[in-house]
C-alpha atoms as a PDB file:
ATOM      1  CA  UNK A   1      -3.766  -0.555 -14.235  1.00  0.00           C
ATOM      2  CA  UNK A   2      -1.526  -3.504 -13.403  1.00  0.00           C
ATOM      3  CA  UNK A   3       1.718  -2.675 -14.848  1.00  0.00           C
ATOM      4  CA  UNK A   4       2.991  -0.095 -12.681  1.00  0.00           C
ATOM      5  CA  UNK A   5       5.208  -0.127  -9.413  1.00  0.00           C
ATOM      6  CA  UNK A   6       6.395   2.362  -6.538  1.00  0.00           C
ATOM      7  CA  UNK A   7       9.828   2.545  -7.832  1.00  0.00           C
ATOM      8  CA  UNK A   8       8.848   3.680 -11.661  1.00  0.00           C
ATOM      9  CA  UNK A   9       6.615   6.869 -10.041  1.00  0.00           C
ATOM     10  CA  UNK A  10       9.150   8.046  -7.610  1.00  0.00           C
ATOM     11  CA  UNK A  11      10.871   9.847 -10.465  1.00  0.00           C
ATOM     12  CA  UNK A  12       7.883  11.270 -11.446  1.00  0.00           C
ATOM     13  CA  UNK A  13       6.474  12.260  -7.761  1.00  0.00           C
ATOM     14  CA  UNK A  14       9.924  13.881  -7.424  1.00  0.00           C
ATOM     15  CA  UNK A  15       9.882  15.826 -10.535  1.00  0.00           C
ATOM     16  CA  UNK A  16       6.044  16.920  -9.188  1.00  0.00           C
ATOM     17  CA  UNK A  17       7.580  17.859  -5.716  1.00  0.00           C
ATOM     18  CA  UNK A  18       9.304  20.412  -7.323  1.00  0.00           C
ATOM     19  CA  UNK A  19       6.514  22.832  -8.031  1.00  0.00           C
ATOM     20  CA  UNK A  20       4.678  22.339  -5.194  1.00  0.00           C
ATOM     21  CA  UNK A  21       6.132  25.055  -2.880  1.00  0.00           C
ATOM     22  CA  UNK A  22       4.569  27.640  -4.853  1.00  0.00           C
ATOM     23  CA  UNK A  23       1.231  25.715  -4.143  1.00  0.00           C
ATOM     24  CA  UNK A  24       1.132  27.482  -0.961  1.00  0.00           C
ATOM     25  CA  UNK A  25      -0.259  24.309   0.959  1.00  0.00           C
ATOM     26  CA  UNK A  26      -3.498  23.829  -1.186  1.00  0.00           C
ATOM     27  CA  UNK A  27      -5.551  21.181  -0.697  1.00  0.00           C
ATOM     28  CA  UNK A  28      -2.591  19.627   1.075  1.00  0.00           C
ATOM     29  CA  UNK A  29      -1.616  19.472   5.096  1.00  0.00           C
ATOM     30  CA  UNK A  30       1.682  20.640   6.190  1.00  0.00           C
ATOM     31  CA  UNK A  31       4.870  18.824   5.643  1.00  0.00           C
ATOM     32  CA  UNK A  32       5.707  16.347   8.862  1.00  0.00           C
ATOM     33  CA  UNK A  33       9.501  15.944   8.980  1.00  0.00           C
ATOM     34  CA  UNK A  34      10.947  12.655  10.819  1.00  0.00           C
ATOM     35  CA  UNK A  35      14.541  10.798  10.822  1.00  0.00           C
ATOM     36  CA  UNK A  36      14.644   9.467   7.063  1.00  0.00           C
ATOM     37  CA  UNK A  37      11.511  11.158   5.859  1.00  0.00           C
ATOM     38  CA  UNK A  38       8.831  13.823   5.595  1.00  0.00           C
ATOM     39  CA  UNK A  39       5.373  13.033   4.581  1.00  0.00           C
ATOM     40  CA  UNK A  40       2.080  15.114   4.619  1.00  0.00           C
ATOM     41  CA  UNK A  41      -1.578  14.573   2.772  1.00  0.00           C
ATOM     42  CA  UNK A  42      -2.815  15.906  -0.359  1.00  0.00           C
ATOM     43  CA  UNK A  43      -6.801  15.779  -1.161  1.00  0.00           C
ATOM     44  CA  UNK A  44      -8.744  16.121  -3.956  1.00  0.00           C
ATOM     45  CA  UNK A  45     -11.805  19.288  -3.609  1.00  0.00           C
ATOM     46  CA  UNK A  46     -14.751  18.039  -2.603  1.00  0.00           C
ATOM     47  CA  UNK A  47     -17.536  17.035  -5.778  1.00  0.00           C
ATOM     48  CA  UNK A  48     -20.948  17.969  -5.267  1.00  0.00           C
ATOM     49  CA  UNK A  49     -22.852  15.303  -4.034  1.00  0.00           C
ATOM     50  CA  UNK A  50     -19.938  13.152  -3.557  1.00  0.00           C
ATOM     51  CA  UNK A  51     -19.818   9.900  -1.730  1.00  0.00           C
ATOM     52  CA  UNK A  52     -15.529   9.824  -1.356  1.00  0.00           C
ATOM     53  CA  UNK A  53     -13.077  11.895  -1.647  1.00  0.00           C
ATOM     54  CA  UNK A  54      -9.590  10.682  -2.968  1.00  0.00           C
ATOM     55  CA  UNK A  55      -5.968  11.800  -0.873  1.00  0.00           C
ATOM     56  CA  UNK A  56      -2.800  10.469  -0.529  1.00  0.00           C
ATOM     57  CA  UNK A  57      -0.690  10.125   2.598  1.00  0.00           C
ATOM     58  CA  UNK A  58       2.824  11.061   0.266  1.00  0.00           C
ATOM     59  CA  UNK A  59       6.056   9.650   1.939  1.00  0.00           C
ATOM     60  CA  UNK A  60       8.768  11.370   0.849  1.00  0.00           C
ATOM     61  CA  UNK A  61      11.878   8.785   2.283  1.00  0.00           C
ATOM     62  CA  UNK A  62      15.394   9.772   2.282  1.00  0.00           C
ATOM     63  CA  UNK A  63      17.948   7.704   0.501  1.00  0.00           C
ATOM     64  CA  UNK A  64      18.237   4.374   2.462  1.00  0.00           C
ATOM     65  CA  UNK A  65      15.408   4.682   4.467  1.00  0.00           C
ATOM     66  CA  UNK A  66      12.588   2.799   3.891  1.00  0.00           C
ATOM     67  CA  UNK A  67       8.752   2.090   5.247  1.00  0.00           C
ATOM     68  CA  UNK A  68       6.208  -0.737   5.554  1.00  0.00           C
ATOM     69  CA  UNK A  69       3.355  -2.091   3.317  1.00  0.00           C
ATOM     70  CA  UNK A  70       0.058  -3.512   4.915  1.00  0.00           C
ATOM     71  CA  UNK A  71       1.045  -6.784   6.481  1.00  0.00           C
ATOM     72  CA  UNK A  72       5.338  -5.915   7.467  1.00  0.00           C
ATOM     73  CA  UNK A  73       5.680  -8.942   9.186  1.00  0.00           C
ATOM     74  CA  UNK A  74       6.467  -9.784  12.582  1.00  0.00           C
ATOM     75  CA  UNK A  75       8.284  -6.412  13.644  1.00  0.00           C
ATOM     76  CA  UNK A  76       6.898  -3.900  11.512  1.00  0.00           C
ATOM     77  CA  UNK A  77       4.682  -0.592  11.959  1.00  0.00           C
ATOM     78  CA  UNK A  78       1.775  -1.197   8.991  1.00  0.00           C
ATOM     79  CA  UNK A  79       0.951   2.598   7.978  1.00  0.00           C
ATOM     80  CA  UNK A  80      -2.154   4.105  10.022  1.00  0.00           C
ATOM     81  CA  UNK A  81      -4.801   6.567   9.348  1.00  0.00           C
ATOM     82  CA  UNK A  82      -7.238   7.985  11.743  1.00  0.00           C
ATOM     83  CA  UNK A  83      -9.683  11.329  10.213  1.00  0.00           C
ATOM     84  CA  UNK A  84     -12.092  13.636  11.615  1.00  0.00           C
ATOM     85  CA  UNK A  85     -13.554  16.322  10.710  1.00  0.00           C
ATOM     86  CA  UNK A  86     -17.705  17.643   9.636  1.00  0.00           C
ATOM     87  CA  UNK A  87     -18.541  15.745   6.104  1.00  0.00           C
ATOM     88  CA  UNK A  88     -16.003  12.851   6.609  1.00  0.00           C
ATOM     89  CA  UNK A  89     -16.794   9.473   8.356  1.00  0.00           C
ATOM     90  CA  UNK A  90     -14.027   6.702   7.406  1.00  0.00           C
ATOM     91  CA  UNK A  91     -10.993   6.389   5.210  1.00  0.00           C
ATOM     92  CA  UNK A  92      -9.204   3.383   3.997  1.00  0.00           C
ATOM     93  CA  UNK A  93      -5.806   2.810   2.799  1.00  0.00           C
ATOM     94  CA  UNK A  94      -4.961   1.558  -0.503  1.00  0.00           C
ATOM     95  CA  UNK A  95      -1.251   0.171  -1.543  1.00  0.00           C
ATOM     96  CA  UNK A  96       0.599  -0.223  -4.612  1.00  0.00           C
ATOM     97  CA  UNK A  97       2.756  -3.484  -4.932  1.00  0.00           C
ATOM     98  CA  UNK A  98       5.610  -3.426  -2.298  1.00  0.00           C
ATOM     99  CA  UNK A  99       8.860  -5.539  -2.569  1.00  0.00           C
ATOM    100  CA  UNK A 100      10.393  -8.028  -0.357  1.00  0.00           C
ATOM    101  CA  UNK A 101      13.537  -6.528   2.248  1.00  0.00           C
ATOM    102  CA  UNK A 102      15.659  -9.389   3.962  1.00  0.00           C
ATOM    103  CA  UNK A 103      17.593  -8.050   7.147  1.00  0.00           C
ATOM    104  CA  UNK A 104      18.745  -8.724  10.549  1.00  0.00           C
ATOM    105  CA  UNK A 105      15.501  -8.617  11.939  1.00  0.00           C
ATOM    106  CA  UNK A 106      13.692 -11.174   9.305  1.00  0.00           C
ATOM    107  CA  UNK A 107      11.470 -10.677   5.944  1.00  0.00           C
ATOM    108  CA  UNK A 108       9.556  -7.698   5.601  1.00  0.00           C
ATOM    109  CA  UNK A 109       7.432  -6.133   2.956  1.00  0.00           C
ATOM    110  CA  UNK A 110       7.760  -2.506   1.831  1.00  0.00           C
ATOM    111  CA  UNK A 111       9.300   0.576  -0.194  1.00  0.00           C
ATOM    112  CA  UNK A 112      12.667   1.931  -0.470  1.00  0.00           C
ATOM    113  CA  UNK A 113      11.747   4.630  -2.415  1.00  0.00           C
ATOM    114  CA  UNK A 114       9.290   7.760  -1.797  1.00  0.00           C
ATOM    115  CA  UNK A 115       5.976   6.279  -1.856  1.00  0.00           C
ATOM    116  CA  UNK A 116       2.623   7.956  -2.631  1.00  0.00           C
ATOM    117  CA  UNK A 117      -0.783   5.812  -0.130  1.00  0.00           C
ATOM    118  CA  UNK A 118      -3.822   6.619  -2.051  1.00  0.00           C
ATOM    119  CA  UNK A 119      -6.883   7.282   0.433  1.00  0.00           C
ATOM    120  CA  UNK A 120     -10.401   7.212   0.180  1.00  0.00           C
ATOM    121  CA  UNK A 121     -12.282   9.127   2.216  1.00  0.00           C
ATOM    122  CA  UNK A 122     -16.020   8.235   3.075  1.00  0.00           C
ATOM    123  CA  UNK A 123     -17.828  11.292   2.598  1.00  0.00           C
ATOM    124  CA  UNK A 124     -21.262  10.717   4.796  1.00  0.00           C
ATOM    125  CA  UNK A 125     -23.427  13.023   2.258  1.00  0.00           C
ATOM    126  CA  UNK A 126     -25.052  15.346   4.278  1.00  0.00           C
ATOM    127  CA  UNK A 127     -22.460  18.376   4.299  1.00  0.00           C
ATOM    128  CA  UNK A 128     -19.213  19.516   1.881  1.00  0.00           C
ATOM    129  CA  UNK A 129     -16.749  18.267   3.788  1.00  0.00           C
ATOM    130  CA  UNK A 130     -14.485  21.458   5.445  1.00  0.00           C
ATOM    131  CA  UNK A 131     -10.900  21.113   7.370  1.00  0.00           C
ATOM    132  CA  UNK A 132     -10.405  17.687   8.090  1.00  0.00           C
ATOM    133  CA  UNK A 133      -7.350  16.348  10.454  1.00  0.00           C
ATOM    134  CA  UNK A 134      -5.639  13.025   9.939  1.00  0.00           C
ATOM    135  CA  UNK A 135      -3.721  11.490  12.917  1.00  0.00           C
ATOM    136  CA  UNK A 136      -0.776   9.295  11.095  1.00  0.00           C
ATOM    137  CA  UNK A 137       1.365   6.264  12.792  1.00  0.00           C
ATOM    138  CA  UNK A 138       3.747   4.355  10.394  1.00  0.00           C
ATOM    139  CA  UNK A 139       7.459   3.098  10.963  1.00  0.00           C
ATOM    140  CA  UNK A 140      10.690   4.661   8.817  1.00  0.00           C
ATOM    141  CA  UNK A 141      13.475   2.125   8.708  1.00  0.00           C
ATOM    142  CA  UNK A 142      17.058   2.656   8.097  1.00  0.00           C
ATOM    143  CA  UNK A 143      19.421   0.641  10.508  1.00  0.00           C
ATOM    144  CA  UNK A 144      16.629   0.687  13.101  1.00  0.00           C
ATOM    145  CA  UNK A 145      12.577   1.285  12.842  1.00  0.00           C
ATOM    146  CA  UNK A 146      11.830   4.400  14.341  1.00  0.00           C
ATOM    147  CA  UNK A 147       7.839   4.619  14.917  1.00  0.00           C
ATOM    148  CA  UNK A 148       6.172   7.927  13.283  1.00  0.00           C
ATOM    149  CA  UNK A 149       3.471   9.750  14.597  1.00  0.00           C
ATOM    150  CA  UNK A 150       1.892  13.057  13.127  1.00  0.00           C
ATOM    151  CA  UNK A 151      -0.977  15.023  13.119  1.00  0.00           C
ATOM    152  CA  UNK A 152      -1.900  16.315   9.991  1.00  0.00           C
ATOM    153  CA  UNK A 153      -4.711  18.890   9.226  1.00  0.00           C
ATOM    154  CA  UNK A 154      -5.966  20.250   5.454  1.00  0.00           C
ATOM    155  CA  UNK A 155      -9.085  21.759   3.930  1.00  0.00           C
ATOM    156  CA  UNK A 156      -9.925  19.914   0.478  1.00  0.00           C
ATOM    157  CA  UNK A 157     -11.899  23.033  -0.382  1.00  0.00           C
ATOM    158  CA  UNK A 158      -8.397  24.865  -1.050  1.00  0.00           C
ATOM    159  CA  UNK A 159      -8.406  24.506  -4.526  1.00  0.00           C
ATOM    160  CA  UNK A 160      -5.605  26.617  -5.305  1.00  0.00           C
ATOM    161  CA  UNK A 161      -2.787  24.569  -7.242  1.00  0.00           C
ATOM    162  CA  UNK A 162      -5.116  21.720  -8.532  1.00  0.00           C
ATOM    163  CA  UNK A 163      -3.708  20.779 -11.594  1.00  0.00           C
ATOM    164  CA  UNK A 164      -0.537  19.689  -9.829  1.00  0.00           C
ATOM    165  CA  UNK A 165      -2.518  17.778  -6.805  1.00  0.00           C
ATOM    166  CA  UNK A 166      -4.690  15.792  -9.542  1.00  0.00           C
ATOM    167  CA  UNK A 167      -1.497  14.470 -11.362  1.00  0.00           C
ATOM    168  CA  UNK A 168      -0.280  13.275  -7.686  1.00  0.00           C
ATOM    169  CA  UNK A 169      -3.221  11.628  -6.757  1.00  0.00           C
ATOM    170  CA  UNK A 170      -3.691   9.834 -10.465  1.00  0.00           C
ATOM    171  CA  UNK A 171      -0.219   8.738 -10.438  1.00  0.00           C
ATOM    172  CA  UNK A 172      -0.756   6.992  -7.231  1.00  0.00           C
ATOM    173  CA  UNK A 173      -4.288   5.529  -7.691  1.00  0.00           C
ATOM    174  CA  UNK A 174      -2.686   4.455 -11.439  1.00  0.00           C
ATOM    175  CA  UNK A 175       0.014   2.747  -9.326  1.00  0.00           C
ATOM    176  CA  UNK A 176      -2.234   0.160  -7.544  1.00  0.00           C
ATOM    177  CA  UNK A 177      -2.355  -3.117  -8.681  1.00  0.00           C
ATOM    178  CA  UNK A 178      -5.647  -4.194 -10.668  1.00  0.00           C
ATOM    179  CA  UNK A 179      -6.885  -7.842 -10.082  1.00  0.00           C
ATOM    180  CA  UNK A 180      -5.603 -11.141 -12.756  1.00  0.00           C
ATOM    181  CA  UNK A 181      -4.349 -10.292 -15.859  1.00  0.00           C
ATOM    182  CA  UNK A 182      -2.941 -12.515 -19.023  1.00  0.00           C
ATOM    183  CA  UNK A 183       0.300 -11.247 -17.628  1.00  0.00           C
ATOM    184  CA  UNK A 184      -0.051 -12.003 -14.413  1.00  0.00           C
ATOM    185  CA  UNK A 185      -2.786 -14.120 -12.583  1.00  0.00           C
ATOM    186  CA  UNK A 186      -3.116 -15.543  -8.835  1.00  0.00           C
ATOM    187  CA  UNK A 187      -4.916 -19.221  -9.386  1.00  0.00           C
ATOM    188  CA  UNK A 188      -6.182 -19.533  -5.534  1.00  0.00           C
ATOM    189  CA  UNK A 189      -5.104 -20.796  -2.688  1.00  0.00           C
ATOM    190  CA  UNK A 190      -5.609 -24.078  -0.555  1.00  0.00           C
ATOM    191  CA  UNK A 191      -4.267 -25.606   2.685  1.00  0.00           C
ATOM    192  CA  UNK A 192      -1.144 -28.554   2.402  1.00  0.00           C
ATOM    193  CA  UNK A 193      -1.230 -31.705   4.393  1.00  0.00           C
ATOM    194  CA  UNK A 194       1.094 -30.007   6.762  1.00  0.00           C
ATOM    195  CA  UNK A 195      -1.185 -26.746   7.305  1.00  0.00           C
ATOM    196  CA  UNK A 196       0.719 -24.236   4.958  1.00  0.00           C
ATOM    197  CA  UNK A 197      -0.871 -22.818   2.497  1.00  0.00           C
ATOM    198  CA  UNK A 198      -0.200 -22.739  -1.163  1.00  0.00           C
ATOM    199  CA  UNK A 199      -0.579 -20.179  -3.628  1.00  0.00           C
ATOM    200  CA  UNK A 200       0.125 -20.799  -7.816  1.00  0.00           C
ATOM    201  CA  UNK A 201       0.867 -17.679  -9.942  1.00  0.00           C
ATOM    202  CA  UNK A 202       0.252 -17.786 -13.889  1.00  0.00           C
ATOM    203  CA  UNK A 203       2.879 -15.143 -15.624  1.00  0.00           C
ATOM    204  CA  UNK A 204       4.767 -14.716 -18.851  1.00  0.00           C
ATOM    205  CA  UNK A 205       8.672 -15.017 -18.987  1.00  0.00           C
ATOM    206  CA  UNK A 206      10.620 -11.588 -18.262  1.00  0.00           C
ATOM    207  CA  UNK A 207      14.338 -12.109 -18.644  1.00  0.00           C
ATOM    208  CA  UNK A 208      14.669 -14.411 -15.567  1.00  0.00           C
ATOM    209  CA  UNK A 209      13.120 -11.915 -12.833  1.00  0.00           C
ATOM    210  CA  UNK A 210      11.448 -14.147 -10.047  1.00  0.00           C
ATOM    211  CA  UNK A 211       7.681 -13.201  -9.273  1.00  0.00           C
ATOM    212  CA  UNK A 212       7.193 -12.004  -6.055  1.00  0.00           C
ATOM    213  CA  UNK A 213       4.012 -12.959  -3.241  1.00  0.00           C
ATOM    214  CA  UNK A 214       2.911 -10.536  -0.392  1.00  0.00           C
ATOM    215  CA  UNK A 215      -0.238 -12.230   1.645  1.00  0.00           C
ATOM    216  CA  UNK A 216      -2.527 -10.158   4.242  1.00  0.00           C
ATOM    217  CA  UNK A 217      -5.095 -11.396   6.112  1.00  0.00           C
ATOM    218  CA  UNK A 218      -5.374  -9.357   9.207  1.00  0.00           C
ATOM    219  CA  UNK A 219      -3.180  -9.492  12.790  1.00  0.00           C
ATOM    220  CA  UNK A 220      -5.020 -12.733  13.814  1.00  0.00           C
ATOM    221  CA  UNK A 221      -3.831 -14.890  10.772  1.00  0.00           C
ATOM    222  CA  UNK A 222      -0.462 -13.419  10.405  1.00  0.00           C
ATOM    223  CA  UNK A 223       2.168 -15.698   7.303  1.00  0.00           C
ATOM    224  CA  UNK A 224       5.475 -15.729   6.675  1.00  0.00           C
ATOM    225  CA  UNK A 225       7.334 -14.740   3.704  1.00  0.00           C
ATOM    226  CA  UNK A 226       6.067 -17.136   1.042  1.00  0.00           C
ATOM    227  CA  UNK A 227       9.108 -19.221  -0.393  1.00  0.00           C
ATOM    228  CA  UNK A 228       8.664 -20.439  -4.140  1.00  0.00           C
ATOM    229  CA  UNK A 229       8.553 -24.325  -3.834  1.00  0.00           C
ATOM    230  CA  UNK A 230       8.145 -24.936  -7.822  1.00  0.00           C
ATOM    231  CA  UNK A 231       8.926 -22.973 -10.836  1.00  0.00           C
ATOM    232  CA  UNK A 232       9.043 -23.227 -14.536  1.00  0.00           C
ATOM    233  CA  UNK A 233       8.432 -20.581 -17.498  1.00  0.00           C
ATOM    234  CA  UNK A 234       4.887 -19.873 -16.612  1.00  0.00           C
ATOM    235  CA  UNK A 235       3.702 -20.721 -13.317  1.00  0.00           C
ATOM    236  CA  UNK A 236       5.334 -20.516 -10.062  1.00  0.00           C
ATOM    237  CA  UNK A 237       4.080 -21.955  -6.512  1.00  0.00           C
ATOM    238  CA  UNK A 238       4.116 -20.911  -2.878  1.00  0.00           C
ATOM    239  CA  UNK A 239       3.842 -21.855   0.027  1.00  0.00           C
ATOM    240  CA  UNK A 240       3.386 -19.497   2.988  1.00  0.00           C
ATOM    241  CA  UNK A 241       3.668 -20.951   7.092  1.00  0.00           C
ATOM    242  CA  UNK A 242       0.973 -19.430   9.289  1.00  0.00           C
ATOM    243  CA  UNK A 243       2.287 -18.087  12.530  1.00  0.00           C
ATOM    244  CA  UNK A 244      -0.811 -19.495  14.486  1.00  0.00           C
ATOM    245  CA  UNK A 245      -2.670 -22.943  14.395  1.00  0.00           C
ATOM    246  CA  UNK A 246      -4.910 -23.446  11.360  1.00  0.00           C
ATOM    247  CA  UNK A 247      -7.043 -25.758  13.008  1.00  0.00           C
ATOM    248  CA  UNK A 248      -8.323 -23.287  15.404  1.00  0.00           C
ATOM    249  CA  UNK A 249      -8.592 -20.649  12.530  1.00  0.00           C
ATOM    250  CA  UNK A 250     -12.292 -21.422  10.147  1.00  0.00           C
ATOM    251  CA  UNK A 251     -12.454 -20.105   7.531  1.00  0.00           C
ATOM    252  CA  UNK A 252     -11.904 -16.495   6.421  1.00  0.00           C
ATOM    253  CA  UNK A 253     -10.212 -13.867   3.239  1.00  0.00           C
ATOM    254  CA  UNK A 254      -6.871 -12.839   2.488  1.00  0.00           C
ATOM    255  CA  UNK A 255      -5.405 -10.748   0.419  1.00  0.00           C
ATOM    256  CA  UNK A 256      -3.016 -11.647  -2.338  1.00  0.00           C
ATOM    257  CA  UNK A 257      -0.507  -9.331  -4.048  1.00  0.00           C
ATOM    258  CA  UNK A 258       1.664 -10.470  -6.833  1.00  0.00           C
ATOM    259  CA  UNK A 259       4.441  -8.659  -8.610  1.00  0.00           C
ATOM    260  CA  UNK A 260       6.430 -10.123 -12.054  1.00  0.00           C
ATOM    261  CA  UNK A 261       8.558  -7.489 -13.992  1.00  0.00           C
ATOM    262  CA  UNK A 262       6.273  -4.533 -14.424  1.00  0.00           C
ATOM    263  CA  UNK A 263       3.347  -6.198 -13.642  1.00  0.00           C
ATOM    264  CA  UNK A 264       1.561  -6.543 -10.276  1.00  0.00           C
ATOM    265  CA  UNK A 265      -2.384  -8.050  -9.540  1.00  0.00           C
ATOM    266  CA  UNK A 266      -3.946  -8.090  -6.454  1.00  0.00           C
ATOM    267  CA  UNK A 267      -7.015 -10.088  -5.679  1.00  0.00           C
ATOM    268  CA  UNK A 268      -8.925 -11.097  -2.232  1.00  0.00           C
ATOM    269  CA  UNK A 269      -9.180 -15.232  -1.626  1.00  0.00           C
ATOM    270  CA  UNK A 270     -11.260 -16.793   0.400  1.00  0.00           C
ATOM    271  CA  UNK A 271      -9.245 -19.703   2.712  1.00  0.00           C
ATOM    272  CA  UNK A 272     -11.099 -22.583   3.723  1.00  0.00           C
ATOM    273  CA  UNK A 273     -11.331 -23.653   7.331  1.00  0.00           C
ATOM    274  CA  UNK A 274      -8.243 -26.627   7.103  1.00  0.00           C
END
């Protein structure tokens, strides 16, 4: 569903919060408390015959404190999840549509309000998955970054307080951006004369709110904060500097997350070699 955004389900995570001390920890780790935040890991039991297994790495931030998407820029801590455990063999991160934060320190994309990662877990088929321990590294941000680490452990057989878990984890998974819509579409990207590269976003008119672009396309092809170089009431362009020398580069995929309003897309482009 492409119409939802962090800041619209942190009222309803925090109304959810609420109950969950009488969950008694099920099918949830242990609340990590740091400067700013606390965040912990809620998981989904295990389905019979199950290839994944959905979680969430919930960040519960503090008034004023924030915390970084996927690609933060040049300073930031992206969030970081390492799992083991019998029955589990990968996990990968997945991130609803952040929002742009200008600073002392440059550009960087993230949330400024509590923040819910959904997680899929690779299940490798053989056994039900038991306890399973996540070792977390992610930055909190207020005045200064201060780097997070935390080991987290739960047992998604702990069923106890389900109900509650499920709506946590569908919120969040709801959250994520789908790819192009007729509200919202990314047309592609291509390489300029002078090696930037340019992105054009279809969208309707919302009561003069700018559309915002978040690129990612891994440590070795780092950009910086795309700047709007043409706009009228339906399409708006981008252009993004890389931080390294396009030349050198080939080709390879990026991924491109637009927000508009209430809507937010996110689709995977392949770049051309320039």
């Amino acid at each position: 569903m492409a119409s939802h955004l962090p800041v619209k389900y942190a009222a309803i995570f925090a109304a959810l919060c609420a109950f969950l001390p009488q969950a008694a920890h099920a099918a949830s780790s242990q609340w990590e408390a740091t400067d700013g935040a606390r965040i912990r890991i809620v998981a989904e039991p295990p389905m019979p015959g199950a290839n994944e297994l959905r979680a969430i790495l919930q960040i519960d931030l503090e008034p004023g404190w924030k915390t970084y998407w996927r690609e933060p820029g040049a300073a930031g801590i992206p969030p970081q999840v390492a799992i083991s455990g019998d029955g589990v063999s990968a996990v990968q991160i997945h991130f609803p549509a952040p929002e742009w934060t200008d600073d002392a320190y440059g550009s960087w994309a993230g949330y400024k309000h509590p923040v819910a990662l959904p997680l899929t877990l690779a299940l490798d088929g053989n056994d039900t998955p038991g306890a399973i321990a996540a070792d977390v590294f992610l930055g909190i941000c207020r005045d200064v970054c201060v780097p997070v680490s935390a080991h987290l452990e739960f047992d998604p057989r702990d069923a106890r307080g389900k109900m509650i878990q499920a709506l946590l984890i569908d919120a969040a998974f709801s959250a994520l951006p789908d790819g192009n819509s007729d509200n919202l579409a990314i047309e592609g990207a291509s390489w300029t004369a002078d090696g930037e590269i340019e992105i054009k976003l279809h969208h309707k008119a919302s009561g003069g709110e700018s559309p915002q672009l978040f690129l990612s396309a891994g440590s070795d092809h780092p950009f910086s904060k795309p700047v709007q170089v043409s706009s009228d009431a339906g399409t708006t362009i981008f252009r993004a500097r890389p931080a390294f020398d396009p030349s050198k580069a080939g080709a390879f995929e990026m991924i491109a997350t637009a927000r508009h309003g209430i809507d937010a897309v996110e689709i995977t482009l392949p770049i051309d070699a320039f």
